[in-house]
C-alpha atoms as a PDB file:
ATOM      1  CA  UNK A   1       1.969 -10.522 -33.848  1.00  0.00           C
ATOM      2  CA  UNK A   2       5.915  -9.346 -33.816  1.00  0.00           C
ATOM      3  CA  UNK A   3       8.052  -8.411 -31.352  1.00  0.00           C
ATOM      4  CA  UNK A   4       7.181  -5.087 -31.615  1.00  0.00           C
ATOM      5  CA  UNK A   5       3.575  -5.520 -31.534  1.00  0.00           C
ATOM      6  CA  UNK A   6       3.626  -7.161 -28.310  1.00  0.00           C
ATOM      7  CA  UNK A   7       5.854  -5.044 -26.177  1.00  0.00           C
ATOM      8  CA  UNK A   8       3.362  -2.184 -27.056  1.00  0.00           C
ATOM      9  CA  UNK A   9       0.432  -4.470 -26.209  1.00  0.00           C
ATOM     10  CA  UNK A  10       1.867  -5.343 -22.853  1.00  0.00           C
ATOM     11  CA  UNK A  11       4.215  -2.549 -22.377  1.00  0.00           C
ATOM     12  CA  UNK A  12       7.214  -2.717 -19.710  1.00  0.00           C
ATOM     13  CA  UNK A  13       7.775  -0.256 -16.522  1.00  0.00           C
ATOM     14  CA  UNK A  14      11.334  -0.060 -15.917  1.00  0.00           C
ATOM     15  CA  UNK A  15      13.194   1.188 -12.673  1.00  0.00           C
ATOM     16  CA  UNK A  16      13.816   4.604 -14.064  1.00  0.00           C
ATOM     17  CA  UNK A  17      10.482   4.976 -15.566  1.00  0.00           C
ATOM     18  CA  UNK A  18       8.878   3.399 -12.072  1.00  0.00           C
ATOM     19  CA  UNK A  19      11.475   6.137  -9.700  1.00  0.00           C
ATOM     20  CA  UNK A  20      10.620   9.029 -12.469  1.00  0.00           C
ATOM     21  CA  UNK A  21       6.865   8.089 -11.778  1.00  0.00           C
ATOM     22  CA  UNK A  22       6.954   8.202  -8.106  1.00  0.00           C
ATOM     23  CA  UNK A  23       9.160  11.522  -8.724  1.00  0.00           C
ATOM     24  CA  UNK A  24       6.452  13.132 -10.533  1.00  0.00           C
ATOM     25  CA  UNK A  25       3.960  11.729  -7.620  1.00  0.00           C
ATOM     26  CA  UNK A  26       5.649  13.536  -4.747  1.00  0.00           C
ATOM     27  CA  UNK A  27       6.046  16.530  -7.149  1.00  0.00           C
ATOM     28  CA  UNK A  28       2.327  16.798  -8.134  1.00  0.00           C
ATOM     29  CA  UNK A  29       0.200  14.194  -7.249  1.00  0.00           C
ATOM     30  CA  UNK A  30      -1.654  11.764  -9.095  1.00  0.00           C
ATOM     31  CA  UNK A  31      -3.720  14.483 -10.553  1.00  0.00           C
ATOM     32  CA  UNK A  32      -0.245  16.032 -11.983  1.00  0.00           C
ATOM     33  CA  UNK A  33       0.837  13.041 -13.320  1.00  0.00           C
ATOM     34  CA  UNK A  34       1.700  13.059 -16.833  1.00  0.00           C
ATOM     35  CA  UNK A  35       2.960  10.982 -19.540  1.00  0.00           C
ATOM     36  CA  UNK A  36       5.519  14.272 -20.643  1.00  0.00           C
ATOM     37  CA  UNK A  37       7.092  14.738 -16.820  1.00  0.00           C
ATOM     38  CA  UNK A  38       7.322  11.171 -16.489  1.00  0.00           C
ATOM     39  CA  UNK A  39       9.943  11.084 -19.673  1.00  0.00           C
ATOM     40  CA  UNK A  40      11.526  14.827 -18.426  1.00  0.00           C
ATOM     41  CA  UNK A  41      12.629  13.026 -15.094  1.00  0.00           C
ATOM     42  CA  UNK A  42      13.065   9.735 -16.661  1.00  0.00           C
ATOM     43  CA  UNK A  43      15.862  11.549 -19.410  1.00  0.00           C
ATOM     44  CA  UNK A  44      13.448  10.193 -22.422  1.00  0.00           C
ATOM     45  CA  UNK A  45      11.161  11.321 -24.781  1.00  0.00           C
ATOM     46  CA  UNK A  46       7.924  11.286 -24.549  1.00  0.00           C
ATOM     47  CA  UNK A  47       7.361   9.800 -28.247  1.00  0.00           C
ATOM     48  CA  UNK A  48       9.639   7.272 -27.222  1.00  0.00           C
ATOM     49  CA  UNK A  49       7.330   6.075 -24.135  1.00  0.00           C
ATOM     50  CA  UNK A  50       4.370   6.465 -26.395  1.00  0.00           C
ATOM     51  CA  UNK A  51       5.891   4.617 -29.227  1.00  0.00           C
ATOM     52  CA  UNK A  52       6.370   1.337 -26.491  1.00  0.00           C
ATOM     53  CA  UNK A  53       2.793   1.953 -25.579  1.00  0.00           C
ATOM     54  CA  UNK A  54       3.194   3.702 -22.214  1.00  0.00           C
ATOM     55  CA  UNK A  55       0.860   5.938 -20.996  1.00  0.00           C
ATOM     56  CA  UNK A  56      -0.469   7.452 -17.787  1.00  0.00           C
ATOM     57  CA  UNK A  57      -2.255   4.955 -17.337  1.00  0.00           C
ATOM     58  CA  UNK A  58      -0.339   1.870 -17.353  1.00  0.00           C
ATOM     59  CA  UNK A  59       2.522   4.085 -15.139  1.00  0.00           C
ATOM     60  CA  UNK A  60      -0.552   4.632 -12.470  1.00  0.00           C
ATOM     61  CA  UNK A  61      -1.127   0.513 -12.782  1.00  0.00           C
ATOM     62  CA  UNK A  62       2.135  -0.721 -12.771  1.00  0.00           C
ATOM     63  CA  UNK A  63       2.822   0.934  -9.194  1.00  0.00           C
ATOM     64  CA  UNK A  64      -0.539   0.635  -8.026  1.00  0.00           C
ATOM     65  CA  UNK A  65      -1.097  -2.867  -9.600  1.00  0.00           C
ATOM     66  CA  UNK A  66       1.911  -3.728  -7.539  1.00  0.00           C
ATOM     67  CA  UNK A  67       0.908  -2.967  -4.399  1.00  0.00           C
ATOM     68  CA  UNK A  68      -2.022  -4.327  -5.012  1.00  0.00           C
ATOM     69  CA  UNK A  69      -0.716  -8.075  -5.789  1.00  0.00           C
ATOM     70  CA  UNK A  70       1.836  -7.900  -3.164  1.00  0.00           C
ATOM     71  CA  UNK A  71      -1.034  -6.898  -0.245  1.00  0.00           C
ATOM     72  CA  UNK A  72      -2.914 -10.166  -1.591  1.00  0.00           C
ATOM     73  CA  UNK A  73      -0.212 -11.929  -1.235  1.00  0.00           C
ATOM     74  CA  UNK A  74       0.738 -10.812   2.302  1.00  0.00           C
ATOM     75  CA  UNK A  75      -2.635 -10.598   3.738  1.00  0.00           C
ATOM     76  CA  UNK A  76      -3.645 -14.337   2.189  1.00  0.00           C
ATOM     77  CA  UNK A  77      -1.608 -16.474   4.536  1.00  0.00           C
ATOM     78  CA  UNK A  78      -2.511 -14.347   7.886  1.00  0.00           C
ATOM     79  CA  UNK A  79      -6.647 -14.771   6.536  1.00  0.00           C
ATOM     80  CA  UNK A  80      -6.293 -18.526   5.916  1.00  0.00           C
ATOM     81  CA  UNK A  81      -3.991 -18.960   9.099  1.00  0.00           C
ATOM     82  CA  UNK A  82      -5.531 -20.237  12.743  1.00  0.00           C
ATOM     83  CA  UNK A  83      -5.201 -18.053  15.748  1.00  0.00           C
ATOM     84  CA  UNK A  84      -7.731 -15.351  17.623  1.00  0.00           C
ATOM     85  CA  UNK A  85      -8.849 -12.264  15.772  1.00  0.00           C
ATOM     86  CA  UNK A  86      -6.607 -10.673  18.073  1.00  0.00           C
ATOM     87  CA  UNK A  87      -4.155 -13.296  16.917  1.00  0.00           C
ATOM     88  CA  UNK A  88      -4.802 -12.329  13.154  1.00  0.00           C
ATOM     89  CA  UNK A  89      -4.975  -8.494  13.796  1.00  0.00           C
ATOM     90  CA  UNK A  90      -1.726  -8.458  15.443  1.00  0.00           C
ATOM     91  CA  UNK A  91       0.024 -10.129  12.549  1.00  0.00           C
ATOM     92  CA  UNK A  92      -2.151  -8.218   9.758  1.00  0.00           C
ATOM     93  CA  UNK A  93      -1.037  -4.865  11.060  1.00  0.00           C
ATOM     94  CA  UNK A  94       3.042  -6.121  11.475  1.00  0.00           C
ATOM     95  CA  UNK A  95       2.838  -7.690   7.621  1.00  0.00           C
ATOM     96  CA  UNK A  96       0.577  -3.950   6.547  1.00  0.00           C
ATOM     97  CA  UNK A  97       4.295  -2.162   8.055  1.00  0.00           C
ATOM     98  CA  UNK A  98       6.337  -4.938   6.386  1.00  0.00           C
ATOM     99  CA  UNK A  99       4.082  -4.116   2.668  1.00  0.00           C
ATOM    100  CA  UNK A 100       4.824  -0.563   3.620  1.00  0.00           C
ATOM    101  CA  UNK A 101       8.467  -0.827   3.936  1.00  0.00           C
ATOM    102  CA  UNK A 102       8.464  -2.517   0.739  1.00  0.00           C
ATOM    103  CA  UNK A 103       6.469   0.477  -1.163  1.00  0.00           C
ATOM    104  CA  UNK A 104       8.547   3.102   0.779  1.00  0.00           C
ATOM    105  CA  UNK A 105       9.491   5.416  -1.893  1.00  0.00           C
ATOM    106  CA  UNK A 106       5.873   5.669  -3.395  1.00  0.00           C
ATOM    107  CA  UNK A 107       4.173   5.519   0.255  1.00  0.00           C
ATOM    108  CA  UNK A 108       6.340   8.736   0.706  1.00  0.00           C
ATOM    109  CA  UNK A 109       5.280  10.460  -2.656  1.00  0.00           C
ATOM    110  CA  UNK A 110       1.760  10.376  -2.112  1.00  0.00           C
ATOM    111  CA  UNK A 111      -0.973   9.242   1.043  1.00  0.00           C
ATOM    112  CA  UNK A 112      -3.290   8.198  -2.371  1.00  0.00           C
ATOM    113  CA  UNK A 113      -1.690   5.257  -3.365  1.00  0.00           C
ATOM    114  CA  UNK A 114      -4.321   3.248  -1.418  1.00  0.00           C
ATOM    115  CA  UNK A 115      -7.293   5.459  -3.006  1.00  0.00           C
ATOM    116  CA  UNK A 116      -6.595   4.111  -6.618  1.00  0.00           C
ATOM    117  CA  UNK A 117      -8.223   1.576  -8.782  1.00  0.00           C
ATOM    118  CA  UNK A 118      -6.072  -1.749  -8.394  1.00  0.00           C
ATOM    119  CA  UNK A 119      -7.229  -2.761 -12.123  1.00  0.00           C
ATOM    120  CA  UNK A 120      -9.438  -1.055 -14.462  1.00  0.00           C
ATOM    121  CA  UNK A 121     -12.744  -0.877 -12.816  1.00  0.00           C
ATOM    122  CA  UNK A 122     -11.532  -2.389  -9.728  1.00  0.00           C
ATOM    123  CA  UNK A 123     -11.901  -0.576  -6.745  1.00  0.00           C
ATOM    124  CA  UNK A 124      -9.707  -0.556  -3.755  1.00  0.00           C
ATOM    125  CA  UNK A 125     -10.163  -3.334  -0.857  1.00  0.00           C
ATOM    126  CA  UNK A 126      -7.976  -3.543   1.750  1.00  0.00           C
ATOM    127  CA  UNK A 127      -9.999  -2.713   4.512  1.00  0.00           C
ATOM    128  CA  UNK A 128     -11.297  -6.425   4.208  1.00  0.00           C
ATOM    129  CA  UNK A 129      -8.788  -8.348   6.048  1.00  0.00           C
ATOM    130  CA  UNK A 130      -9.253  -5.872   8.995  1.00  0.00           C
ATOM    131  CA  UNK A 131     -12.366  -6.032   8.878  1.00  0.00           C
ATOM    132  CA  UNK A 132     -12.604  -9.656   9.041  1.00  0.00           C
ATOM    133  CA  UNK A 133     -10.062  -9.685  11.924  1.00  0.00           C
ATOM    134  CA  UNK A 134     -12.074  -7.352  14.027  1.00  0.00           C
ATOM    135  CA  UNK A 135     -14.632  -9.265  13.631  1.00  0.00           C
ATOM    136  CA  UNK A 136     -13.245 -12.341  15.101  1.00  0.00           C
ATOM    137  CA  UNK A 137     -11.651 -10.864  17.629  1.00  0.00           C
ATOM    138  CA  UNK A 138     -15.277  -9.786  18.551  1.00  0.00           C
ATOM    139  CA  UNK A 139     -16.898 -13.328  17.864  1.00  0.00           C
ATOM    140  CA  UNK A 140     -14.235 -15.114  20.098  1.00  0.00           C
ATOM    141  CA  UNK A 141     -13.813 -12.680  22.561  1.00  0.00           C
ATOM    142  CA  UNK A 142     -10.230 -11.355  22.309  1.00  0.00           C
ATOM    143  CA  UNK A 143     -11.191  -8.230  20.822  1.00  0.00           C
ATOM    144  CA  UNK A 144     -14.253  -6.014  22.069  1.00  0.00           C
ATOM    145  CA  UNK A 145     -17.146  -5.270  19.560  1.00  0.00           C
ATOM    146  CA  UNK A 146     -16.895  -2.027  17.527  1.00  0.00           C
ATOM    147  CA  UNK A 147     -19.863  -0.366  17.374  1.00  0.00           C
ATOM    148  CA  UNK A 148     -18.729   0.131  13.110  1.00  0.00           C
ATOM    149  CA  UNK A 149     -16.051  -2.673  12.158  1.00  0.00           C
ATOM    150  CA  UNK A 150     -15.710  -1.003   8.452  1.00  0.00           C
ATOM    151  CA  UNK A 151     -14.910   2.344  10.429  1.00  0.00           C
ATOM    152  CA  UNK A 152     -12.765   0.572  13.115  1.00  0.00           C
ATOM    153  CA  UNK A 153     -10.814  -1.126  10.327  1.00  0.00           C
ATOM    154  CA  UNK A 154     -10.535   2.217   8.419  1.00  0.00           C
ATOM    155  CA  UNK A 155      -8.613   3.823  11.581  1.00  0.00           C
ATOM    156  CA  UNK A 156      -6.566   0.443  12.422  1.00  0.00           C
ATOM    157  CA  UNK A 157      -5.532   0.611   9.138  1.00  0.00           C
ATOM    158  CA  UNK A 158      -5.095   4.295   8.754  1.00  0.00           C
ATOM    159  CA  UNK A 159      -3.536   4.930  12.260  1.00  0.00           C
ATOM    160  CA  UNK A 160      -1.110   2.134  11.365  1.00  0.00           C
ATOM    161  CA  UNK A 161      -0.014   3.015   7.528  1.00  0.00           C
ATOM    162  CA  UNK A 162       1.248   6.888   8.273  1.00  0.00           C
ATOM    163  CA  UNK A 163       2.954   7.094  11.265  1.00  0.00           C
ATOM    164  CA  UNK A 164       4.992   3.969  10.734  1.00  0.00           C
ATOM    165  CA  UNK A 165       5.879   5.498   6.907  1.00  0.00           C
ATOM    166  CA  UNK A 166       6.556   8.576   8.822  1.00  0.00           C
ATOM    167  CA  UNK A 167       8.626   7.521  11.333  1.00  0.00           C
ATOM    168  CA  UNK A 168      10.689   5.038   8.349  1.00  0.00           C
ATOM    169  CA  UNK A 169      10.629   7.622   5.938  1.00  0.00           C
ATOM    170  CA  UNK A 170      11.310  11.066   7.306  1.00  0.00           C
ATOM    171  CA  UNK A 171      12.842  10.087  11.346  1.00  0.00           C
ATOM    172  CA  UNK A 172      14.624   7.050   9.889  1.00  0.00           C
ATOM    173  CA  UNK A 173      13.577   4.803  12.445  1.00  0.00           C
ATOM    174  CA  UNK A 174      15.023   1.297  11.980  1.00  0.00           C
ATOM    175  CA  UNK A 175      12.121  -1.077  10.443  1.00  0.00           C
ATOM    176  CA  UNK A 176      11.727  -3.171  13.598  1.00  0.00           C
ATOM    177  CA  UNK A 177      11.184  -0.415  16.407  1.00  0.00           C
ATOM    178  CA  UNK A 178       8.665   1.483  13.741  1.00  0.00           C
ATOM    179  CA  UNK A 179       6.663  -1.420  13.364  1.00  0.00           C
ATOM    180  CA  UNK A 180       6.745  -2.300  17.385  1.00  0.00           C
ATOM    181  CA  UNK A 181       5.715   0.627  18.388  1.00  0.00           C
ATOM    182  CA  UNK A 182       3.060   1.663  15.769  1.00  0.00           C
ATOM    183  CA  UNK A 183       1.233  -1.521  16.225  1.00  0.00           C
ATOM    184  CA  UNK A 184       1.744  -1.752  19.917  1.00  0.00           C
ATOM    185  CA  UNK A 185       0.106   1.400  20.048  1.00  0.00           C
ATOM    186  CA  UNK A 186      -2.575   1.013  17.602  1.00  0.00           C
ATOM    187  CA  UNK A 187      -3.710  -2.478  19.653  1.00  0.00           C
ATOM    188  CA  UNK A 188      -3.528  -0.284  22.812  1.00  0.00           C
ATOM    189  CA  UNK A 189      -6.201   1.584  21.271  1.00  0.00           C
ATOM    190  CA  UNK A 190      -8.655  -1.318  20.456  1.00  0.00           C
ATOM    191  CA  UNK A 191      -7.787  -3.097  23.653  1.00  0.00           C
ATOM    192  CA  UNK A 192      -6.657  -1.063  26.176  1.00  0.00           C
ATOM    193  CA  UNK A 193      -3.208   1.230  26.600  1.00  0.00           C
ATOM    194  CA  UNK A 194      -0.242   0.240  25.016  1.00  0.00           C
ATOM    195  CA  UNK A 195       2.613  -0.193  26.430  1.00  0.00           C
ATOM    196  CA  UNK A 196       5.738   1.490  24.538  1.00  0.00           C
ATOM    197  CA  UNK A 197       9.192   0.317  25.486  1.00  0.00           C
END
């Protein structure tokens, strides 16, 4: 196989092509997304991304793929680490505004990101940490039972993602105080009222 042959087989999603992406994504959604506005934004021709084996597709995957891998990576020390479920919930949801901060432009673009396939015939997971926290929490008594832990984690998650994106994003909060007070008040509502300095 050549040179050639292999950068279409595994093709390459630069920074302009990744911004021109997210572009399109805040522009029309991942329903508008196409290969064409992609290389309008990007200053490129479409042939040209097709010729280096680009497509929708592998745009979609390289941003979502991302995001996957790197919430993996940031959830798998806080599920293999000791502490309380509180413990572990407290630290999932900072490290959720931390992955958030780092996926700021596309977070911004589009509340789907999170909806998408993380590899072909994947489907999305990332409830499961939260879940698992809750759980605990439950098990060893620092958390009270939900009466649904998927649903519970669904809202945790939820109630932590978009505020703290919009409060980064579109109030310019510094990191730090966003993250505080989004997860201080998202604990108040499993545990009891938070308390907001």
């Amino acid at each position: 196989m050549n040179a050639s042959q292999q950068k279409q087989r595994n093709p390459t999603v630069d920074g302009v092509l990744r911004q021109a992406t997210i572009d399109v994504l805040q522009e029309r959604g991942f329903s508008g997304l196409t290969l064409e506005r992609v290389a309008e934004i990007a200053g490129r021709a479409r042939s040209t991304l097709w010729r280096q084996g680009l497509t929708r597709g592998v745009l979609i995957g390289a941003l979502v793929g991302e995001l996957a891998e790197d919430f993996r990576q940031t959830m798998y020390p806080i599920l293999t680490s000791a502490g309380s479920g509180l413990d572990r919930l407290t630290l999932g949801l900072e490290a959720l505004c931390d992955l958030l901060d780092r996926h700021l432009p596309l977070m911004l673009a589009t509340d789907e990101a999170f909806h998408q396939d993380t590899a072909p015939g994947v489907p999305p997971d990332y409830f499961h940490p939260f879940i698992q926290f809750l759980r605990e929490g439950a098990y060893d008594g620092s958390l009270p039972e939900a009466d649904d832990v998927v649903r519970a984690a669904d809202i945790a998650f939820n109630m932590t993602a978009w505020p703290y994106v919009h409060l980064r994003g579109r109030h310019e909060w510094p990191a730090e105080e966003a993250k505080r007070s989004v997860v201080a008040v998202v604990l108040g509502g499993i545990t009891g009222p938070a308390k907001l300095d």
